[in-house]
C-alpha atoms as a PDB file:
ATOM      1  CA  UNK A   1      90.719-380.358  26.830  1.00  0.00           C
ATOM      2  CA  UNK A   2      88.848-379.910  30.210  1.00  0.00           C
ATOM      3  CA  UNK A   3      88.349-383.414  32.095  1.00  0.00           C
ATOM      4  CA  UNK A   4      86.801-384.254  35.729  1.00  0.00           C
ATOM      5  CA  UNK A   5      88.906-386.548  37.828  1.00  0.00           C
ATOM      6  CA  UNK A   6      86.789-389.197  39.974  1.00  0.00           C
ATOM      7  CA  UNK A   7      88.091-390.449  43.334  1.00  0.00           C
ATOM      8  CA  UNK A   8      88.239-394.399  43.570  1.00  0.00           C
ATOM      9  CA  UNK A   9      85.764-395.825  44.637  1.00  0.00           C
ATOM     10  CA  UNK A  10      87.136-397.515  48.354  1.00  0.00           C
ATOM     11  CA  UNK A  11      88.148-394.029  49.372  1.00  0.00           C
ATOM     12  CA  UNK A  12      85.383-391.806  50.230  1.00  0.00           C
ATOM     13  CA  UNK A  13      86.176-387.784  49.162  1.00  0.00           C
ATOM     14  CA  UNK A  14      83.154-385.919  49.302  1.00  0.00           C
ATOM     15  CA  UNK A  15      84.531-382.494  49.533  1.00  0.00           C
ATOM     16  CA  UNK A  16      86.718-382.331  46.865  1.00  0.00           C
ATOM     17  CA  UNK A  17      86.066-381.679  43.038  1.00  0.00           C
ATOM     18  CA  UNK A  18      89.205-381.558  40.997  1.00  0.00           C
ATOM     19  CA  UNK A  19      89.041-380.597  37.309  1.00  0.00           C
ATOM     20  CA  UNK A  20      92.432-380.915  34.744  1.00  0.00           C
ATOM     21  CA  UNK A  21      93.425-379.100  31.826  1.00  0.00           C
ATOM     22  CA  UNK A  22      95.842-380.179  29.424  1.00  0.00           C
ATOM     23  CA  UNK A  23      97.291-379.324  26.046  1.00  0.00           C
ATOM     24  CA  UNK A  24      99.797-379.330  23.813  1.00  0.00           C
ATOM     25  CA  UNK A  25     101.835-376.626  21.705  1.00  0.00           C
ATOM     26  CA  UNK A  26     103.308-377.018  18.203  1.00  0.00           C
ATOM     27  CA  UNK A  27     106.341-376.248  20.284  1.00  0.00           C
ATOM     28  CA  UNK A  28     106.578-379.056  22.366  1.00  0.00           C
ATOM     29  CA  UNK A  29     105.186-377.967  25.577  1.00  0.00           C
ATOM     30  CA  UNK A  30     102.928-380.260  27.297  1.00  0.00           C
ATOM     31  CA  UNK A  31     100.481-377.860  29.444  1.00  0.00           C
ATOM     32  CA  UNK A  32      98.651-379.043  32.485  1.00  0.00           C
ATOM     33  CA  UNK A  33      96.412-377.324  35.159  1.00  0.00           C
ATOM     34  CA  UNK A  34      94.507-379.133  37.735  1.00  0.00           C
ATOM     35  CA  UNK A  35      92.012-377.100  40.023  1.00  0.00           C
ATOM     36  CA  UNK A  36      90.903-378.639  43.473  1.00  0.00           C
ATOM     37  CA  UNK A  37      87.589-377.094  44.719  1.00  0.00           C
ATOM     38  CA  UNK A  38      85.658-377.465  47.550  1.00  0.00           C
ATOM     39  CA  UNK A  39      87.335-377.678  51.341  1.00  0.00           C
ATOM     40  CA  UNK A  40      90.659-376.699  50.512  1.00  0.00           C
ATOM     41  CA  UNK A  41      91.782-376.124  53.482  1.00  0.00           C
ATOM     42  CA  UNK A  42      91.914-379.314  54.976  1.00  0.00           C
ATOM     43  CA  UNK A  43      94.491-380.372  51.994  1.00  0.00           C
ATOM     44  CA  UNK A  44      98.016-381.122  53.625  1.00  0.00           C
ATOM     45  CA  UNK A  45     100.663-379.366  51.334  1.00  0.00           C
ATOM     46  CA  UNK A  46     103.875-380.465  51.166  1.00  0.00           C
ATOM     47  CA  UNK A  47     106.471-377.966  52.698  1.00  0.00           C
ATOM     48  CA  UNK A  48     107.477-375.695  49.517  1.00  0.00           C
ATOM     49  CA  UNK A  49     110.866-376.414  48.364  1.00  0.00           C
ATOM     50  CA  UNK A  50     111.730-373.030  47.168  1.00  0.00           C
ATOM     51  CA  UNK A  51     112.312-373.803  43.688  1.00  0.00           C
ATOM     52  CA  UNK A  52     110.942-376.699  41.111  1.00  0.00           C
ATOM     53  CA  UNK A  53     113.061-379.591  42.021  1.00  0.00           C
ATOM     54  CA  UNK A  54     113.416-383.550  41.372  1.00  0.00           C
ATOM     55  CA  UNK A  55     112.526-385.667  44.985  1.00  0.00           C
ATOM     56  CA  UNK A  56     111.291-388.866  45.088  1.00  0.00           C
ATOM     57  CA  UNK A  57     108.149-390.479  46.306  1.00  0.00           C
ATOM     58  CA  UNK A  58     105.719-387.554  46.074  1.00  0.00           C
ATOM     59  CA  UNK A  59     103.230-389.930  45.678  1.00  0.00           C
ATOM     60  CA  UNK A  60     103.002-390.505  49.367  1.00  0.00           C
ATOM     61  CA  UNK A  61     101.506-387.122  49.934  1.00  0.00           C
ATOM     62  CA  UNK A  62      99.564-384.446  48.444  1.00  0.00           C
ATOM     63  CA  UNK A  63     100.594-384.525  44.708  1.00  0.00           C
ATOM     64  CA  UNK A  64      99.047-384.262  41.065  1.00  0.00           C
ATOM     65  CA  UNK A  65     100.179-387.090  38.234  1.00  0.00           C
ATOM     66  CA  UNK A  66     100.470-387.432  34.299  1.00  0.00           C
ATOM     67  CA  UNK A  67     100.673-390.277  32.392  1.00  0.00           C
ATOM     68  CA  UNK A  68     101.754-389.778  28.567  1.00  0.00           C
ATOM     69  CA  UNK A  69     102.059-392.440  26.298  1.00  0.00           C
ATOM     70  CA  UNK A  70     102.869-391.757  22.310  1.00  0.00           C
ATOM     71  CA  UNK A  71     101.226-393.547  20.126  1.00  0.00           C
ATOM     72  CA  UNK A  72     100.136-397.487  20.605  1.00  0.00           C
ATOM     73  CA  UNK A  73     103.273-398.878  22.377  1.00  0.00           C
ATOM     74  CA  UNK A  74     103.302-400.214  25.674  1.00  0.00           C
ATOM     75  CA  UNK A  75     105.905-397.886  26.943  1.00  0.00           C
ATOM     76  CA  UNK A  76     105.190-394.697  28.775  1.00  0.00           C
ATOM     77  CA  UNK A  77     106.563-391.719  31.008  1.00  0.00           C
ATOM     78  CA  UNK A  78     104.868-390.795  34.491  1.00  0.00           C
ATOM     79  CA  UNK A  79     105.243-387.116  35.936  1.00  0.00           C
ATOM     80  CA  UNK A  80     104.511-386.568  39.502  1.00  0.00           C
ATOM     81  CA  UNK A  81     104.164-382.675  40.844  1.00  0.00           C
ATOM     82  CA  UNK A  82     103.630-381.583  44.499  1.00  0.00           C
ATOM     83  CA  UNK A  83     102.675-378.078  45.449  1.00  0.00           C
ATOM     84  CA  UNK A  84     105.445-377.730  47.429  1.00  0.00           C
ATOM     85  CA  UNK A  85     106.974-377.381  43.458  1.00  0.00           C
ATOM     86  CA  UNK A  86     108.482-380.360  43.762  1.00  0.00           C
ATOM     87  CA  UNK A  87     108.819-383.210  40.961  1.00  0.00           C
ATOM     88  CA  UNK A  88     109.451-386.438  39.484  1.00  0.00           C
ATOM     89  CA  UNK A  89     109.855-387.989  36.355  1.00  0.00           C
ATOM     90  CA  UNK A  90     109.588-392.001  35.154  1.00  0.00           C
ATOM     91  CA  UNK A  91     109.971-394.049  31.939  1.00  0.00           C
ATOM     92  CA  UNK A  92     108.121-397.317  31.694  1.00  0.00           C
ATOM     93  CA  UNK A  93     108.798-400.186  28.939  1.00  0.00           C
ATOM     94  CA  UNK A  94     105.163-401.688  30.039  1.00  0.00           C
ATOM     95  CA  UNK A  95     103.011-401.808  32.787  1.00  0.00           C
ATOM     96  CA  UNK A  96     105.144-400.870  35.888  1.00  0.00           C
ATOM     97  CA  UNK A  97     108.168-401.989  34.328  1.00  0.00           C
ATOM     98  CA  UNK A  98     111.354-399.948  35.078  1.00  0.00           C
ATOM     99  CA  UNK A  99     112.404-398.399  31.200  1.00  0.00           C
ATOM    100  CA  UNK A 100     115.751-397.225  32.598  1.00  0.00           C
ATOM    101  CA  UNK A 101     116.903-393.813  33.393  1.00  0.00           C
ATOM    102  CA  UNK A 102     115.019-391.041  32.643  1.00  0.00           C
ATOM    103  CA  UNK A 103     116.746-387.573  32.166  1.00  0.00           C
ATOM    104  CA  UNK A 104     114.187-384.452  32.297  1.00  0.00           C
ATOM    105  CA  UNK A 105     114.901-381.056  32.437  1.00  0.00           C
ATOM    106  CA  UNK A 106     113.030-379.294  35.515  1.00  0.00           C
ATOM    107  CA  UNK A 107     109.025-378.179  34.273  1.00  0.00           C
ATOM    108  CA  UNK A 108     107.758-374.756  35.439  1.00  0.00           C
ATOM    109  CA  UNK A 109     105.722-375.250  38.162  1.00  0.00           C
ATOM    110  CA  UNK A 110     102.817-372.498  39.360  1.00  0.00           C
ATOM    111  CA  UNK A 111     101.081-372.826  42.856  1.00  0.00           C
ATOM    112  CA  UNK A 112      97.995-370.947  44.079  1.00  0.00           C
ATOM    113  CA  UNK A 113      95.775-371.398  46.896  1.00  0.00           C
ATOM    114  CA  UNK A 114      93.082-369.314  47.891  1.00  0.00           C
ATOM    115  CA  UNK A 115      89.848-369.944  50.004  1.00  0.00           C
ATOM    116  CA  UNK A 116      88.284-372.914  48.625  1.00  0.00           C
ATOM    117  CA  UNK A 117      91.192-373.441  45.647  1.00  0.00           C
ATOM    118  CA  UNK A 118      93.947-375.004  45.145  1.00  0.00           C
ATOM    119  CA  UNK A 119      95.723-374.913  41.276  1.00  0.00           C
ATOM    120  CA  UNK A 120      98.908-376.614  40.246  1.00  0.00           C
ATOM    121  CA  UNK A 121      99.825-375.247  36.504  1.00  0.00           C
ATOM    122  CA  UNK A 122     102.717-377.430  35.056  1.00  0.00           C
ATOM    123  CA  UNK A 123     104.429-376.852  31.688  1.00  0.00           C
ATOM    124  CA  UNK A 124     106.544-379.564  30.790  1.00  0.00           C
ATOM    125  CA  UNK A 125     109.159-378.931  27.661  1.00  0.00           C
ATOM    126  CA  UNK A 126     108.787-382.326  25.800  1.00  0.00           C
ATOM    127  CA  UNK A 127     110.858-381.653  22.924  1.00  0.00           C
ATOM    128  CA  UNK A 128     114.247-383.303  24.053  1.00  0.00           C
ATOM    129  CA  UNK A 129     112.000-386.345  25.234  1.00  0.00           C
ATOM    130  CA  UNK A 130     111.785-389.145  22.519  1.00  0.00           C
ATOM    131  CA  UNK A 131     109.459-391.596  24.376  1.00  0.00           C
ATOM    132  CA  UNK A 132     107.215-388.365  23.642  1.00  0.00           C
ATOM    133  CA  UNK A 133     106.913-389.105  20.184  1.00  0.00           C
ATOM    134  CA  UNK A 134     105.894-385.249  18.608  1.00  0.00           C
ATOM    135  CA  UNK A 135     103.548-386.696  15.686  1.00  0.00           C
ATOM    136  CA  UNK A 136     102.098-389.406  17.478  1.00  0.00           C
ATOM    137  CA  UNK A 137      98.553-389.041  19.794  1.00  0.00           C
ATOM    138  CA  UNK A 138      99.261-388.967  22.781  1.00  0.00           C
ATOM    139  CA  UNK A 139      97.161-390.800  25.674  1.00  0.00           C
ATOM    140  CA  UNK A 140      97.212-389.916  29.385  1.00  0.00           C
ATOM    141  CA  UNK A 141      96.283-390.396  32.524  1.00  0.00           C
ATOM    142  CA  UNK A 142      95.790-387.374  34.847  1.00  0.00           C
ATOM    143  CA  UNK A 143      95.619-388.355  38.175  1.00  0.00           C
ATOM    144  CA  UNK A 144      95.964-386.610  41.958  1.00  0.00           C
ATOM    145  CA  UNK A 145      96.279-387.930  45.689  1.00  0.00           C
ATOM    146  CA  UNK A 146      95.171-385.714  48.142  1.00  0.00           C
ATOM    147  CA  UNK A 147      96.158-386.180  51.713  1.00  0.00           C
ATOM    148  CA  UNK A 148      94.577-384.132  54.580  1.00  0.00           C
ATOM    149  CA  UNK A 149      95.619-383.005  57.545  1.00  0.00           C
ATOM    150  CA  UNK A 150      94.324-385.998  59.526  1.00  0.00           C
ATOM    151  CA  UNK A 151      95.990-388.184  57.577  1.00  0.00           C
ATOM    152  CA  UNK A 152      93.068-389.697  54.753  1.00  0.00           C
ATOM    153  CA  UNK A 153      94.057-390.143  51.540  1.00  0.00           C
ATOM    154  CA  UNK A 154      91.859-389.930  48.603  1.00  0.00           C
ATOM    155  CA  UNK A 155      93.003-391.447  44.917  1.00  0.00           C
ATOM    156  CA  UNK A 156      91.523-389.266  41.758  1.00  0.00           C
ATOM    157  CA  UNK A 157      91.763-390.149  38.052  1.00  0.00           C
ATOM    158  CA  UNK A 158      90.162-389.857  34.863  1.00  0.00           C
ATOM    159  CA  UNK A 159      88.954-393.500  35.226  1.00  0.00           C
ATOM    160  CA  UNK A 160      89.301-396.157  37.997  1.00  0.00           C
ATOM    161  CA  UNK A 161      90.360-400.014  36.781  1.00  0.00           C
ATOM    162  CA  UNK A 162      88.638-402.815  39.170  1.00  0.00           C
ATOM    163  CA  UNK A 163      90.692-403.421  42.303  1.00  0.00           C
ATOM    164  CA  UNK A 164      92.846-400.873  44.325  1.00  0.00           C
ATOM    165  CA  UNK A 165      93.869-397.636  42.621  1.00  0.00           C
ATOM    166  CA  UNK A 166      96.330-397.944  39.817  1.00  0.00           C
ATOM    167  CA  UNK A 167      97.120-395.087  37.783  1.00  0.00           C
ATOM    168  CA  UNK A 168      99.440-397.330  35.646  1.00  0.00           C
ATOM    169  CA  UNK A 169      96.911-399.293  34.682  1.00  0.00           C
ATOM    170  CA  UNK A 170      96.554-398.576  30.428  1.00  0.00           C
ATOM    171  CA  UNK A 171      92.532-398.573  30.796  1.00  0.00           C
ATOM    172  CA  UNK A 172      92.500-395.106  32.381  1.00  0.00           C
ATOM    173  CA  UNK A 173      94.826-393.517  29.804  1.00  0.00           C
ATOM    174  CA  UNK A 174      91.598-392.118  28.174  1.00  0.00           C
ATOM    175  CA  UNK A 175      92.269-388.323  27.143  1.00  0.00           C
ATOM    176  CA  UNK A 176      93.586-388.460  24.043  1.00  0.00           C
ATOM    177  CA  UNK A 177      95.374-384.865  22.686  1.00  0.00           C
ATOM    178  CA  UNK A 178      96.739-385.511  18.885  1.00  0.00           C
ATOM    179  CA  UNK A 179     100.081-384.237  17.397  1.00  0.00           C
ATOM    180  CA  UNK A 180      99.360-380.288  17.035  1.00  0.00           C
ATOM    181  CA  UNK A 181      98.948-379.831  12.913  1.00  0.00           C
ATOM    182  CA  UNK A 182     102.089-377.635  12.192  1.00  0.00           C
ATOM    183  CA  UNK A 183     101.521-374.318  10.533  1.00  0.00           C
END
């Protein structure tokens, strides 16, 4: 499914339009690519890392989000990419409550910026991740903050709750991508 993200509302981003895609195999892969158009340029990037690895935090900076949640339970697992290739992992019992550790194995992690585009492609293996329930529908959030070089920050999602952004908040978990039917 193709879906537009929409900056909040108290931040103004006029010269960005960011589009997501995201799907999911029969094999357990969740898929996601998010394309920034417009004035690219002025998009601070995080220093690359040299290879996909876990840092905490990216939220601070330049970096794309998913929310998945399985089914109708209040838990869920937040993903956090920067296109420096770094990333982060979460699992929530509820709404910003801590669900423990969280072990992930490292997702692939594609960067490519050209005049006027950025795209961060993410494949995330979620078969060794029960809170990722492989028969339930899952619901997400795909989300983005993009810092530029002088320092404003803009907050995109698929929808915007009342109040200051908050991508944990279960009201924008609206795209929906049900259990793959099995062959």
């Amino acid at each position: 499914m193709l879906y537009d993200l929409i900056p909040h509302p108290q931040f103004s981003a006029p010269d960005f339009v960011i589009s997501v895609e995201a799907a999911r195999s029969v094999e357990g892969t969740l898929a996601i690519r998010y394309v920034v158009g417009g004035h690219t340029d002025r998009i601070l990037i995080p220093q690359p890392v040299g290879y996909a690895s876990r840092h905490p935090d990216l939220w601070r900076h330049t970096c794309f989000e998913a929310f998945v949640a399985a089914g109708e339970g209040a838990d869920y697992l937040e993903f956090n990419f920067a296109p420096s290739t770094a990333w982060d992992a979460f699992k929530f019992a509820s709404y910003r409550v801590s669900g423990g550790s969280f072990s992930f194995s490292s997702p692939h992690v594609d960067v490519e910026r050209s005049e006027g585009s950025l795209e961060v492609t993410v494949a995330l293996d979620m078969t060794a991740t029960p809170e990722a329930d492989a028969s339930a529908t899952w619901h997400l959030n795909l989300s983005a903050v993009i810092e530029e070089i002088d320092g404003t920050k803009s907050y995109w999602a698929l929808a915007h709750a009342p109040g200051p952004p908050d991508f944990h908040n279960r009201d924008c978990f609206i795209a929906t991508l049900p259990a793959p039917e099995r062959s």
